[in-house]
PDB file of N, CA and C in Angstrom:
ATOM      1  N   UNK A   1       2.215  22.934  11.034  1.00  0.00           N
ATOM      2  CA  UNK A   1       3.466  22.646  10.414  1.00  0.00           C
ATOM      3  C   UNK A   1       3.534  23.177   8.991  1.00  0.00           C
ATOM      4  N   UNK A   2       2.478  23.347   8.282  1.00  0.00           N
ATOM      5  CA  UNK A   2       2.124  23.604   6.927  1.00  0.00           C
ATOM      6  C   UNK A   2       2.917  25.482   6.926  1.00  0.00           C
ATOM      7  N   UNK A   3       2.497  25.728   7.574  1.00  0.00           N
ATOM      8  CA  UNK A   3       2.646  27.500   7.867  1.00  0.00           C
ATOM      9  C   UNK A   3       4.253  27.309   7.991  1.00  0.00           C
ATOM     10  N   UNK A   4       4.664  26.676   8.498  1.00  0.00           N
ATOM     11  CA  UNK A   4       6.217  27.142   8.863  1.00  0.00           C
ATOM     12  C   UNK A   4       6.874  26.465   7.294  1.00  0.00           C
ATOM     13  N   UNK A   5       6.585  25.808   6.789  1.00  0.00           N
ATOM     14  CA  UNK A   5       7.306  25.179   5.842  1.00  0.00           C
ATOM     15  C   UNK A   5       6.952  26.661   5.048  1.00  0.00           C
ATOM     16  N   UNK A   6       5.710  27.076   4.530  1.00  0.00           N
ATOM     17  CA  UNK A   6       5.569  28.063   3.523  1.00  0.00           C
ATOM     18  C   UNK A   6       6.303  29.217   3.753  1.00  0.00           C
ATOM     19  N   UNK A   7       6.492  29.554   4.826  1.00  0.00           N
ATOM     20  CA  UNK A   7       7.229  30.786   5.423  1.00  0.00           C
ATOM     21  C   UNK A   7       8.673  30.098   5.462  1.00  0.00           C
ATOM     22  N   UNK A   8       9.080  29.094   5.291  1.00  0.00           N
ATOM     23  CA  UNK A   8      10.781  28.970   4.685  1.00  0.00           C
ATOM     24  C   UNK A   8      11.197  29.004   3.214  1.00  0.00           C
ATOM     25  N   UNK A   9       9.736  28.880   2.648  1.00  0.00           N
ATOM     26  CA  UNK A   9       9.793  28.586   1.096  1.00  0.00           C
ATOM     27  C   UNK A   9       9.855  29.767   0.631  1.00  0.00           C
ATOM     28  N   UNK A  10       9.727  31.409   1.260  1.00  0.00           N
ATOM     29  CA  UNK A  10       9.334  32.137   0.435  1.00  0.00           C
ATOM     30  C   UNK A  10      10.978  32.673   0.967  1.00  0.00           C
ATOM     31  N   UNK A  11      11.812  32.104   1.580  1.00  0.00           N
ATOM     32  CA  UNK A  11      13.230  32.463   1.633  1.00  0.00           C
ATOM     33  C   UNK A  11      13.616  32.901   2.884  1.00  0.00           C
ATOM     34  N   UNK A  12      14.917  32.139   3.400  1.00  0.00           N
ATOM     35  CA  UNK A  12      15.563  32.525   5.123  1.00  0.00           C
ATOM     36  C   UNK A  12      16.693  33.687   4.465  1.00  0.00           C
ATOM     37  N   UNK A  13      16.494  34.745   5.706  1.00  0.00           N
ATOM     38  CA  UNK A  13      17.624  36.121   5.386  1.00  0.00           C
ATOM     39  C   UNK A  13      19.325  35.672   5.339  1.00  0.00           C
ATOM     40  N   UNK A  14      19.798  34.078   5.855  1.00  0.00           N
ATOM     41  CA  UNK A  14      20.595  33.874   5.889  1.00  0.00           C
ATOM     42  C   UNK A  14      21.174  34.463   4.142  1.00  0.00           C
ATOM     43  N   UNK A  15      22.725  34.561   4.090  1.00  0.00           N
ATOM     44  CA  UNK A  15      23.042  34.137   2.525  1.00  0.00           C
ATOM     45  C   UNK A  15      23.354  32.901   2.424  1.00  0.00           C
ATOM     46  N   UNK A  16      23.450  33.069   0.819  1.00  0.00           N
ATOM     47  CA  UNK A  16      23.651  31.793   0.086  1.00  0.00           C
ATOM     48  C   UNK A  16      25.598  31.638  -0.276  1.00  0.00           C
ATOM     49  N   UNK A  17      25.757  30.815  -1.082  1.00  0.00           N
ATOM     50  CA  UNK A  17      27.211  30.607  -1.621  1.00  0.00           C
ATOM     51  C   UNK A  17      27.365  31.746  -2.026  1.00  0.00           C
ATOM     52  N   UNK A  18      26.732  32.644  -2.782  1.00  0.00           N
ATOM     53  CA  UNK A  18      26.679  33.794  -4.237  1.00  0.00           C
ATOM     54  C   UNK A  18      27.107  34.641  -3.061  1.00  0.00           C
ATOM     55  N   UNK A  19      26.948  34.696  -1.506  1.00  0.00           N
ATOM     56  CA  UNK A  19      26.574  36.307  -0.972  1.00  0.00           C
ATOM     57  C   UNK A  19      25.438  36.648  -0.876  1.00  0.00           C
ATOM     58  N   UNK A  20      24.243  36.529  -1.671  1.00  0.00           N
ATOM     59  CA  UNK A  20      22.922  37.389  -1.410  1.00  0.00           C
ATOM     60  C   UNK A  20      22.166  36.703  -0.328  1.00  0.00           C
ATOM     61  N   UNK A  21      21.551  37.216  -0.035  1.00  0.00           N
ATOM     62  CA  UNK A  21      20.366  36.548   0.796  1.00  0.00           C
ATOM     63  C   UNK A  21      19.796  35.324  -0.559  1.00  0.00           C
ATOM     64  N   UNK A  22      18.300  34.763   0.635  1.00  0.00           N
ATOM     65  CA  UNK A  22      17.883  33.614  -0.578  1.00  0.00           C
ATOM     66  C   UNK A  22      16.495  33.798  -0.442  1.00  0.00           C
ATOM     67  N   UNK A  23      16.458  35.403  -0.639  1.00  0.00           N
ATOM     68  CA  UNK A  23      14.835  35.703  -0.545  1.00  0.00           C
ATOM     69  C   UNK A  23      14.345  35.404  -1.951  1.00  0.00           C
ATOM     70  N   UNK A  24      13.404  34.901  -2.487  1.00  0.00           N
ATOM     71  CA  UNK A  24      12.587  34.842  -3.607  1.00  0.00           C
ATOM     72  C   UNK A  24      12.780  35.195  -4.124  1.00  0.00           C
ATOM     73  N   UNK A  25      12.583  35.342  -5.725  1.00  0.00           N
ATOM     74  CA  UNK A  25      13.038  35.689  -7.066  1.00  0.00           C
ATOM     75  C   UNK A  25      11.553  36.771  -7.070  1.00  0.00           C
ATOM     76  N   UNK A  26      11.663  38.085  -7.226  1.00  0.00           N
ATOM     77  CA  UNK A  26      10.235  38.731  -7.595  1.00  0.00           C
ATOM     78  C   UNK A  26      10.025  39.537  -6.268  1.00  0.00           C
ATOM     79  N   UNK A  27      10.464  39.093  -5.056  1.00  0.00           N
ATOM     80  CA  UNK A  27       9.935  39.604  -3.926  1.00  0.00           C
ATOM     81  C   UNK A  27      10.915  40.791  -3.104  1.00  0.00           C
ATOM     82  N   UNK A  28      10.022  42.278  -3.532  1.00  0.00           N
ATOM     83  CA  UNK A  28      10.667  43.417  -2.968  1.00  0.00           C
ATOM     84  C   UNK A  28       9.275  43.831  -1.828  1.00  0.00           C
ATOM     85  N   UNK A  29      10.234  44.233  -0.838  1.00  0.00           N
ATOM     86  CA  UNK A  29       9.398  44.849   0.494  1.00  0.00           C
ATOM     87  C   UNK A  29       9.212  46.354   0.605  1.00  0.00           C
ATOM     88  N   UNK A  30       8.427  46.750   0.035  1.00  0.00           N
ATOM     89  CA  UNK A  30       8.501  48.692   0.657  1.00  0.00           C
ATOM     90  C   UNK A  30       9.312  49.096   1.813  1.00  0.00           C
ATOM     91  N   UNK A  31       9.786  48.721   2.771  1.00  0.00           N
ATOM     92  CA  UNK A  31      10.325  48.865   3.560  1.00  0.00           C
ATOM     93  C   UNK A  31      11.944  48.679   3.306  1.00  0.00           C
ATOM     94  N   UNK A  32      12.669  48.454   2.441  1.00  0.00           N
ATOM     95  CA  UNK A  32      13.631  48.095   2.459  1.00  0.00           C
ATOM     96  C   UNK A  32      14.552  49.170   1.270  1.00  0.00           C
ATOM     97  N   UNK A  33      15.553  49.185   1.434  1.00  0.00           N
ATOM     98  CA  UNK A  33      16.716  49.166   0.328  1.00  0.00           C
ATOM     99  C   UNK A  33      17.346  48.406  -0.268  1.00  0.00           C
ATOM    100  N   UNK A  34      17.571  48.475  -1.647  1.00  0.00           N
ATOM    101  CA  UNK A  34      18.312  47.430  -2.246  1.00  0.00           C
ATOM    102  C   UNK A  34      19.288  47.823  -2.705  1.00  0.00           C
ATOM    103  N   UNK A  35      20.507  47.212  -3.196  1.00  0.00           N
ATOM    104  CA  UNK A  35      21.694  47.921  -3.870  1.00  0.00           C
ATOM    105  C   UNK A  35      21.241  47.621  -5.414  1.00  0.00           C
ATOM    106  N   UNK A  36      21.337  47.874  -6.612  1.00  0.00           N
ATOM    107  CA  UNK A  36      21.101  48.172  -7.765  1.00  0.00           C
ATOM    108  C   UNK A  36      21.635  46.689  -8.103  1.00  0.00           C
ATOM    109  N   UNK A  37      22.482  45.662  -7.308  1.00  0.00           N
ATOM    110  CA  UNK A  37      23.098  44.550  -7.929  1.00  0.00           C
ATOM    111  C   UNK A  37      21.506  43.540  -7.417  1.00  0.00           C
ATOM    112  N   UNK A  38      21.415  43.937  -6.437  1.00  0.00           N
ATOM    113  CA  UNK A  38      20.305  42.878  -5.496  1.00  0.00           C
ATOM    114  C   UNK A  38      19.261  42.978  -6.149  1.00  0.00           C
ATOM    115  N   UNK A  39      18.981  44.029  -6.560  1.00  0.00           N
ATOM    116  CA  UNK A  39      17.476  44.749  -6.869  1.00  0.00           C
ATOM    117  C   UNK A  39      17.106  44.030  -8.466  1.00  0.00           C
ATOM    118  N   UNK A  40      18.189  44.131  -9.452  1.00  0.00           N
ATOM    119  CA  UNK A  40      18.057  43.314 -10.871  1.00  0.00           C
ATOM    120  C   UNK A  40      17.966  41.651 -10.116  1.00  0.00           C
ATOM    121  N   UNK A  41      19.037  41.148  -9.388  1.00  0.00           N
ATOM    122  CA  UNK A  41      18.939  40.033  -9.153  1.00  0.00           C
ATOM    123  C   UNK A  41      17.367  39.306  -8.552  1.00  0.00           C
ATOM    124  N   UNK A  42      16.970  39.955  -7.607  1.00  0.00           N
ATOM    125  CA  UNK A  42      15.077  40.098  -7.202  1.00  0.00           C
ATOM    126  C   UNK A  42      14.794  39.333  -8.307  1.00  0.00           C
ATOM    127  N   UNK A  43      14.945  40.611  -9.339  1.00  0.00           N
ATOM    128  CA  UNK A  43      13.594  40.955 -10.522  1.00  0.00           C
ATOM    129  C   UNK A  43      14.173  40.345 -11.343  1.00  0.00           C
ATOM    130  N   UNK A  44      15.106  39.508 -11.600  1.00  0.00           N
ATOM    131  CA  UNK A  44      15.760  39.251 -12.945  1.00  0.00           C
ATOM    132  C   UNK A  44      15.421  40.325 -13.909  1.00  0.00           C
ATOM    133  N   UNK A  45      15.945  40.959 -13.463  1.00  0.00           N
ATOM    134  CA  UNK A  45      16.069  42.395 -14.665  1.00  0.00           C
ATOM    135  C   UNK A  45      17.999  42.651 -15.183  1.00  0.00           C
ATOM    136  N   UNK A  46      17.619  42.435 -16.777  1.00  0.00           N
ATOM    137  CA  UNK A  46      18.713  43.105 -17.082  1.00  0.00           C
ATOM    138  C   UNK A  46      19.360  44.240 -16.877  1.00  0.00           C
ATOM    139  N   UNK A  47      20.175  44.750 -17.320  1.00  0.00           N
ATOM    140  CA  UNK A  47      21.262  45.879 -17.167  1.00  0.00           C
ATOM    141  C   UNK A  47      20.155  47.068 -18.480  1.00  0.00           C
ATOM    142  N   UNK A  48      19.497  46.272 -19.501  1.00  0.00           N
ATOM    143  CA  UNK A  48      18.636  47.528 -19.931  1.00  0.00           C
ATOM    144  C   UNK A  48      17.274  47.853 -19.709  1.00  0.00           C
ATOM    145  N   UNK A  49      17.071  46.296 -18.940  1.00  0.00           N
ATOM    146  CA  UNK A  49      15.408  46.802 -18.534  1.00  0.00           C
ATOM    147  C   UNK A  49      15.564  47.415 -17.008  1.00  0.00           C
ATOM    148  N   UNK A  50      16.539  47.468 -16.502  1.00  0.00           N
ATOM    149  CA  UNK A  50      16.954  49.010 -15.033  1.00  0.00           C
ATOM    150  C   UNK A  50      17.012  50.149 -16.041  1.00  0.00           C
ATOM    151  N   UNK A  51      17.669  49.787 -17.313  1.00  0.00           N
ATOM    152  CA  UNK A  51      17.991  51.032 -17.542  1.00  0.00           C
ATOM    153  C   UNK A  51      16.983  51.973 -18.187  1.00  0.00           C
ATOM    154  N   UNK A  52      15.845  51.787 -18.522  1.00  0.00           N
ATOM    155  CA  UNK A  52      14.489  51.938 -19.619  1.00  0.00           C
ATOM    156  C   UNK A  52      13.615  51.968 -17.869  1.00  0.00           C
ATOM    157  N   UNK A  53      13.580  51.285 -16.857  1.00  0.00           N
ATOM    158  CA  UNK A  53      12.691  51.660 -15.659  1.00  0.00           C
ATOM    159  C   UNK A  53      13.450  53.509 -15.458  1.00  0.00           C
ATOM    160  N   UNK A  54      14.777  53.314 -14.982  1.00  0.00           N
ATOM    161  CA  UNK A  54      15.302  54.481 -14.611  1.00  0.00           C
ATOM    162  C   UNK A  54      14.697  55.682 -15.130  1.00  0.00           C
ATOM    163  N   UNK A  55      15.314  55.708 -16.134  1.00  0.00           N
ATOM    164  CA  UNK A  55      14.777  56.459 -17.122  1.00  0.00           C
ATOM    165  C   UNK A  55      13.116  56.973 -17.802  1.00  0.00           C
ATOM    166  N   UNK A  56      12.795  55.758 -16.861  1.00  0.00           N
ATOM    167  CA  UNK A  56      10.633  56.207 -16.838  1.00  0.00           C
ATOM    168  C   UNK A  56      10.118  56.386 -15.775  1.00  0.00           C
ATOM    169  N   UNK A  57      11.188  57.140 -14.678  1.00  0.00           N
ATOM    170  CA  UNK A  57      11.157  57.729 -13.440  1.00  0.00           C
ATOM    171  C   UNK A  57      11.199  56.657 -12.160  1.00  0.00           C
ATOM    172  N   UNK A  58      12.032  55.316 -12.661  1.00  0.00           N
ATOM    173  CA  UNK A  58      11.928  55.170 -11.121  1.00  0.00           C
ATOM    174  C   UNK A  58      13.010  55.504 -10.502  1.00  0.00           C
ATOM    175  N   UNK A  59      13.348  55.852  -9.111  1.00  0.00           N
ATOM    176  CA  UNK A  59      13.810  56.351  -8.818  1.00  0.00           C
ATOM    177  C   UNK A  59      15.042  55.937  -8.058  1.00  0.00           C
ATOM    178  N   UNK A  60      16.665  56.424  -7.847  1.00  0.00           N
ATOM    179  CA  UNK A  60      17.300  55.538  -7.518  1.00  0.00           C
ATOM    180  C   UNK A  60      18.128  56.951  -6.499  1.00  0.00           C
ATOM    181  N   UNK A  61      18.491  56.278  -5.392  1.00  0.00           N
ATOM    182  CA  UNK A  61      19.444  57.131  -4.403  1.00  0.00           C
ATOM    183  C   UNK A  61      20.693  56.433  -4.159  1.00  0.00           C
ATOM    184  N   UNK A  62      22.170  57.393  -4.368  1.00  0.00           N
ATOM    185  CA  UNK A  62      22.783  57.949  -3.815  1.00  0.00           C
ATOM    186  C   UNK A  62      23.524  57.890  -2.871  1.00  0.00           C
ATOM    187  N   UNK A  63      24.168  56.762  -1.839  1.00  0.00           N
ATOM    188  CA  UNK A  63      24.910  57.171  -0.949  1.00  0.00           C
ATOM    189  C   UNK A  63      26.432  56.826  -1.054  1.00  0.00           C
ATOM    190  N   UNK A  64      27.273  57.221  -1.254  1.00  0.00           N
ATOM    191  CA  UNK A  64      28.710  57.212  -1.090  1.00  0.00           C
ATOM    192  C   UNK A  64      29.364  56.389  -2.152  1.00  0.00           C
ATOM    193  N   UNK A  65      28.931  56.948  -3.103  1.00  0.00           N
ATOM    194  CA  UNK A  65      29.378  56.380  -4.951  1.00  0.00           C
ATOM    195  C   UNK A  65      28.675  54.860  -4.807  1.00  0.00           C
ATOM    196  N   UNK A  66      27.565  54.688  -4.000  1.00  0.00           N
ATOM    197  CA  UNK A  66      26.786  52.988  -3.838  1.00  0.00           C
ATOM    198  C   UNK A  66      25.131  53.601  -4.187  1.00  0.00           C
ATOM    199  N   UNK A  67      24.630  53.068  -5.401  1.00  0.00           N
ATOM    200  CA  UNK A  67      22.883  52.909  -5.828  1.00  0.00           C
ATOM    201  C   UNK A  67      22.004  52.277  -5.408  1.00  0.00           C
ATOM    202  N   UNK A  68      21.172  52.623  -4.430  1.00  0.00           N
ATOM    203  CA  UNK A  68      19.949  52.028  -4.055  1.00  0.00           C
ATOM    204  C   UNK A  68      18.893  52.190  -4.868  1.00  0.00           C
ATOM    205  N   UNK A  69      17.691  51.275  -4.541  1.00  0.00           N
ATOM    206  CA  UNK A  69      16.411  51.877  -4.636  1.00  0.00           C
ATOM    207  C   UNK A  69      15.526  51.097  -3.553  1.00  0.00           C
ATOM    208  N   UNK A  70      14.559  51.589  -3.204  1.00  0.00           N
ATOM    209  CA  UNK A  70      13.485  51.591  -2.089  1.00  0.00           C
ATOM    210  C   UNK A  70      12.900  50.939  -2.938  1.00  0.00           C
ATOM    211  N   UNK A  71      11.779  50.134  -2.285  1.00  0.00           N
ATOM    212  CA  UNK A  71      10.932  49.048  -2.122  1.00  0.00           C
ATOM    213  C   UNK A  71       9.548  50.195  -2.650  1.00  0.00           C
ATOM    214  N   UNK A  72       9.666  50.687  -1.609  1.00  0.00           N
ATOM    215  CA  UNK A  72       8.293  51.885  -1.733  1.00  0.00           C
ATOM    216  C   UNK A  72       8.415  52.160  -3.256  1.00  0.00           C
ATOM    217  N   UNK A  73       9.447  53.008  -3.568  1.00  0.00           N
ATOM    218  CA  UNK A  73       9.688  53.603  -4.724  1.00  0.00           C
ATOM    219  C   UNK A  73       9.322  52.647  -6.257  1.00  0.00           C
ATOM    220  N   UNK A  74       9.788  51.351  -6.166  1.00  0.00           N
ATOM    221  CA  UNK A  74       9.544  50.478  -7.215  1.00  0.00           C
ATOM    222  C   UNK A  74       7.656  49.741  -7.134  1.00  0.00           C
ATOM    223  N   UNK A  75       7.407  50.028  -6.204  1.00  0.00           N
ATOM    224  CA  UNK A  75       5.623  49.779  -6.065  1.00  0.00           C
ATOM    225  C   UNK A  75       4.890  50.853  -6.843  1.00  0.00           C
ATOM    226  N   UNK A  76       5.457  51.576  -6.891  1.00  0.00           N
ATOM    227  CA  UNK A  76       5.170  52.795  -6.541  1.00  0.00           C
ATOM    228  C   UNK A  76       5.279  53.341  -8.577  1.00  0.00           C
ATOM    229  N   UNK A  77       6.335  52.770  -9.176  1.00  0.00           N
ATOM    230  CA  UNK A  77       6.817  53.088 -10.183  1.00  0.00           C
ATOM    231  C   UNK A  77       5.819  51.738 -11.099  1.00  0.00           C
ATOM    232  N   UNK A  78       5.590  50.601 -10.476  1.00  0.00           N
ATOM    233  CA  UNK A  78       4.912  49.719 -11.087  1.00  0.00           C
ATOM    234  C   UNK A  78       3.156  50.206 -11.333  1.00  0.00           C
ATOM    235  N   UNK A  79       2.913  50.370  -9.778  1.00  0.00           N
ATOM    236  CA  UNK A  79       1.005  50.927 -10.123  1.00  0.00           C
ATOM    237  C   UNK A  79       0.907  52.072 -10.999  1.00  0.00           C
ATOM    238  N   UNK A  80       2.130  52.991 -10.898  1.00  0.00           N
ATOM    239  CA  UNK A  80       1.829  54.170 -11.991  1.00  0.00           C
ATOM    240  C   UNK A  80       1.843  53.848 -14.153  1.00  0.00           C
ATOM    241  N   UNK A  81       2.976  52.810 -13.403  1.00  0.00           N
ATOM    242  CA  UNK A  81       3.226  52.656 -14.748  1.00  0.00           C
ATOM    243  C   UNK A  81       1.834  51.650 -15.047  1.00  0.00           C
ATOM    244  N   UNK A  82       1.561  50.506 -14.588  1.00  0.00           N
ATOM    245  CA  UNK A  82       0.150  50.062 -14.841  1.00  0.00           C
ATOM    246  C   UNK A  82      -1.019  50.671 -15.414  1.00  0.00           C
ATOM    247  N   UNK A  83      -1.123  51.921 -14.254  1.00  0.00           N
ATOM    248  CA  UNK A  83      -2.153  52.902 -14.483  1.00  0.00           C
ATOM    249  C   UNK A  83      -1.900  53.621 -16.086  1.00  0.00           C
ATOM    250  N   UNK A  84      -0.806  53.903 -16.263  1.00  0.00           N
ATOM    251  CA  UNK A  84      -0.750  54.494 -17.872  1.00  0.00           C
ATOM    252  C   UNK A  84      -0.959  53.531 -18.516  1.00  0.00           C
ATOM    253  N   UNK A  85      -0.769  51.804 -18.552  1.00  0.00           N
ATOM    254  CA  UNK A  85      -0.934  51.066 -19.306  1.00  0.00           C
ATOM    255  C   UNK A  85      -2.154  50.600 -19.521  1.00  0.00           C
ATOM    256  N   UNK A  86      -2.855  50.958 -18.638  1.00  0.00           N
ATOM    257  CA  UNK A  86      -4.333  50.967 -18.928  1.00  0.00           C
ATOM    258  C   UNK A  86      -5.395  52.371 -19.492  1.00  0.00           C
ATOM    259  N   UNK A  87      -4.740  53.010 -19.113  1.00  0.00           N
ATOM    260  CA  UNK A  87      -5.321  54.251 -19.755  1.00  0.00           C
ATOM    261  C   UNK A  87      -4.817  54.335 -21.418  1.00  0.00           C
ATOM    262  N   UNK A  88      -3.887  53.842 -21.562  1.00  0.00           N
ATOM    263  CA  UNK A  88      -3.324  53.502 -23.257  1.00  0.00           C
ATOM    264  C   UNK A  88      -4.555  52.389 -24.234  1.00  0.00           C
ATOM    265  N   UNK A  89      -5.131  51.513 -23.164  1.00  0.00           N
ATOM    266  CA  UNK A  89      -5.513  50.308 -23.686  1.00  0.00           C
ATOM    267  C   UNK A  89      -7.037  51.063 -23.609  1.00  0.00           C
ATOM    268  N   UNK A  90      -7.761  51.887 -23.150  1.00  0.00           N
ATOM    269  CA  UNK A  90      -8.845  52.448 -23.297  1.00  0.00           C
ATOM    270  C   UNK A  90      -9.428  51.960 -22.094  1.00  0.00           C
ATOM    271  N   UNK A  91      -8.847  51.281 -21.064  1.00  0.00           N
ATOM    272  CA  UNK A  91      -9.410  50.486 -19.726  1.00  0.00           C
ATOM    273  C   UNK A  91      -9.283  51.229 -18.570  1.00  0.00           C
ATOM    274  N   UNK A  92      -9.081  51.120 -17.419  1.00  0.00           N
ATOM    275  CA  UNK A  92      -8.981  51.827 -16.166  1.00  0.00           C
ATOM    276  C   UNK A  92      -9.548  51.040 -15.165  1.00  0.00           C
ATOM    277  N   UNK A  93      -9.630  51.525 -14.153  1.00  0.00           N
ATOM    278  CA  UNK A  93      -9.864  50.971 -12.977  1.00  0.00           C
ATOM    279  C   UNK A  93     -11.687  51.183 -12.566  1.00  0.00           C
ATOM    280  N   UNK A  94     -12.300  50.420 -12.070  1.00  0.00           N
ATOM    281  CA  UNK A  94     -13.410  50.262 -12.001  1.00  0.00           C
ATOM    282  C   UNK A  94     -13.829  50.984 -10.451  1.00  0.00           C
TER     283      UNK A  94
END
């Protein structure tokens, strides 16, 4: 019973009042697309910390005047950016 409660806690795909789903605050899937509204909402990211990621290559697509970004793509933009943040600090990976 323990297992099913944790697996409702981390959010059902139904939506909420707002419209969005009520997946977790923080939790992006490589597998997925997000629209640029969903994707800040996730991450609680402002309108300038998208705009300072964008702009330090992560990457955003394109379809029919509507902004996504991939799941893959923001993993992807985090370990790199990590990786420079440790190579700044004189550290690295072991």
């Amino acid at each position: 019973m323990k297992l099913k409660q944790a697996k409702y806690s981390q959010g059902n795909p139904s939506s909420n009042a707002d419209g969005f789903s009520s997946f977790s605050v923080g939790v992006i899937r490589a597998d997925e697309f997000y629209t640029l509204r969903e994707f800040k909402r996730r991450l609680e990211f402002t309108n300038a910390t998208l705009r300072s990621a964008r702009r330090a290559g992560l990457r955003v697509y394109y379809v029919h005047k509507r902004a996504f970004v991939l799941g893959r793509d923001w993993i992807d933009y985090v370990l790199n950016s990590a990786g420079h943040l440790d190579e700044e600090r004189g550290g690295g990976h072991a």
